[in-house]
C-alpha atoms as a PDB file:
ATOM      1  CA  UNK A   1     196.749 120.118 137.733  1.00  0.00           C
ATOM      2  CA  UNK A   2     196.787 119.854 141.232  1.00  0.00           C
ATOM      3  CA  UNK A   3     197.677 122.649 143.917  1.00  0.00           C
ATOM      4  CA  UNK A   4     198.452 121.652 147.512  1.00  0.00           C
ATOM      5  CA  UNK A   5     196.835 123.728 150.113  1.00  0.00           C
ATOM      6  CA  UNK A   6     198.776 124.394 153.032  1.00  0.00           C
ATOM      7  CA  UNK A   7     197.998 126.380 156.442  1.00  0.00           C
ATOM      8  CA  UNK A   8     199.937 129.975 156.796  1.00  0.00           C
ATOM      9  CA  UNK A   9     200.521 129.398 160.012  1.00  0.00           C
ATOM     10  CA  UNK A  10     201.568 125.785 161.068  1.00  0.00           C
ATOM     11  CA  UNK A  11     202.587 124.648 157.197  1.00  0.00           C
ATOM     12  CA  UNK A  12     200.407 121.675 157.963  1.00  0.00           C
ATOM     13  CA  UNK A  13     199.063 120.502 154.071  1.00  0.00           C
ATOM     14  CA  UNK A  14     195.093 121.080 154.616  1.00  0.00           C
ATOM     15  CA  UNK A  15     194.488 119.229 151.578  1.00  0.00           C
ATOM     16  CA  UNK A  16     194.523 119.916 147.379  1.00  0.00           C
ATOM     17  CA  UNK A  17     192.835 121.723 145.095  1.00  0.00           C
ATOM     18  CA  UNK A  18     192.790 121.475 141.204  1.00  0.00           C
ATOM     19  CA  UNK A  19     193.624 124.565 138.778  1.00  0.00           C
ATOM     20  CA  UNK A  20     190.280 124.814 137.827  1.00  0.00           C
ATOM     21  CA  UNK A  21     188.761 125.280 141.014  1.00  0.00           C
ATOM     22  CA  UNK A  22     191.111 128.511 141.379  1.00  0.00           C
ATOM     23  CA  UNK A  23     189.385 130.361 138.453  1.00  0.00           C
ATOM     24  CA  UNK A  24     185.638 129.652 139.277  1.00  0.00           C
ATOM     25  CA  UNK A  25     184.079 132.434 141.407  1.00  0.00           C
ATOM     26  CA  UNK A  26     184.168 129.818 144.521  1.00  0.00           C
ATOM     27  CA  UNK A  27     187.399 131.029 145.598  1.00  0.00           C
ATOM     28  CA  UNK A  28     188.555 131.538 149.029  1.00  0.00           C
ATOM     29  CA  UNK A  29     189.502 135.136 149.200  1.00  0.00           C
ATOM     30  CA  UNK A  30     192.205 135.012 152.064  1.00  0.00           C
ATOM     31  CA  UNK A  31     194.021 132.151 149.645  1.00  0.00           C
ATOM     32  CA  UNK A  32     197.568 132.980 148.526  1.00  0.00           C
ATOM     33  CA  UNK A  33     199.001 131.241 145.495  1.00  0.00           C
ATOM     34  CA  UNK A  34     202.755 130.541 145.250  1.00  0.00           C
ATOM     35  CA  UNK A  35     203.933 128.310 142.440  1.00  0.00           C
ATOM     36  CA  UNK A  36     202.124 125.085 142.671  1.00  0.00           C
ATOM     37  CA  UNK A  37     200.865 125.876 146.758  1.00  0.00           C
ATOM     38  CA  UNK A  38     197.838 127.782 148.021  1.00  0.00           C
ATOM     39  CA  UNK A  39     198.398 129.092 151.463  1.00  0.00           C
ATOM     40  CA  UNK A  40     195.763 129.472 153.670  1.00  0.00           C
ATOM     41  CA  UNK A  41     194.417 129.102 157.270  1.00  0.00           C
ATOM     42  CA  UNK A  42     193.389 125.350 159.005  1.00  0.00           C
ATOM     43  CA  UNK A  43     190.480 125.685 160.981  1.00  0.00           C
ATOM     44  CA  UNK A  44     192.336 124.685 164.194  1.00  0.00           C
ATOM     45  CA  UNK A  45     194.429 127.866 163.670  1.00  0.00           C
ATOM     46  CA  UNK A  46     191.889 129.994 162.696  1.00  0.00           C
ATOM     47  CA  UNK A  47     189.850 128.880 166.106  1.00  0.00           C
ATOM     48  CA  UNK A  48     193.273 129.765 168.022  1.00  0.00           C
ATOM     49  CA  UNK A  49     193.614 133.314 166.455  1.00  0.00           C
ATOM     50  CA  UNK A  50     189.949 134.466 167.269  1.00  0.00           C
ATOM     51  CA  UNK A  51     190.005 137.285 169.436  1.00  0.00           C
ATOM     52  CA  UNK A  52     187.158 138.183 171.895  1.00  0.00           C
ATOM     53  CA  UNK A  53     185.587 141.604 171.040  1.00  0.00           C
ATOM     54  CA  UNK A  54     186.457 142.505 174.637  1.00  0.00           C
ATOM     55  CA  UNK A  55     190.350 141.458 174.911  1.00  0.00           C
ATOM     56  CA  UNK A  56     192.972 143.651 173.804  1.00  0.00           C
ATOM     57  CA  UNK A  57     195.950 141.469 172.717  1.00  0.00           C
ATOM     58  CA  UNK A  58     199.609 143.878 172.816  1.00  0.00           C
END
């Protein structure tokens, strides 16, 4: 069975995944699984949200 995999943050689909990749020990630990999707970050947001060690974001 397949699982889409969509971004957390601008719900664009990132790609799929099947079932059995979810059990192996090759998971992505920052994946959350709801129903049949697997949220997750897309690497343009994830290069958006880094932070420089300096900056201090309120």
């Amino acid at each position: 069975m397949k699982i889409f995999k969509v971004c957390h943050a601008c719900d664009r689909i990132i790609g799929e995944i099947e079932l059995d990749d979810l059990t192996s020990n090759n998971t992505d630990p920052i994946m959350d699984i709801i129903g049949n999707v697997a949220y997750a970050l897309c690497t343009d947001c994830l290069n958006d949200m880094k932070t420089e060690p300096c900056n201090v974001y309120h």
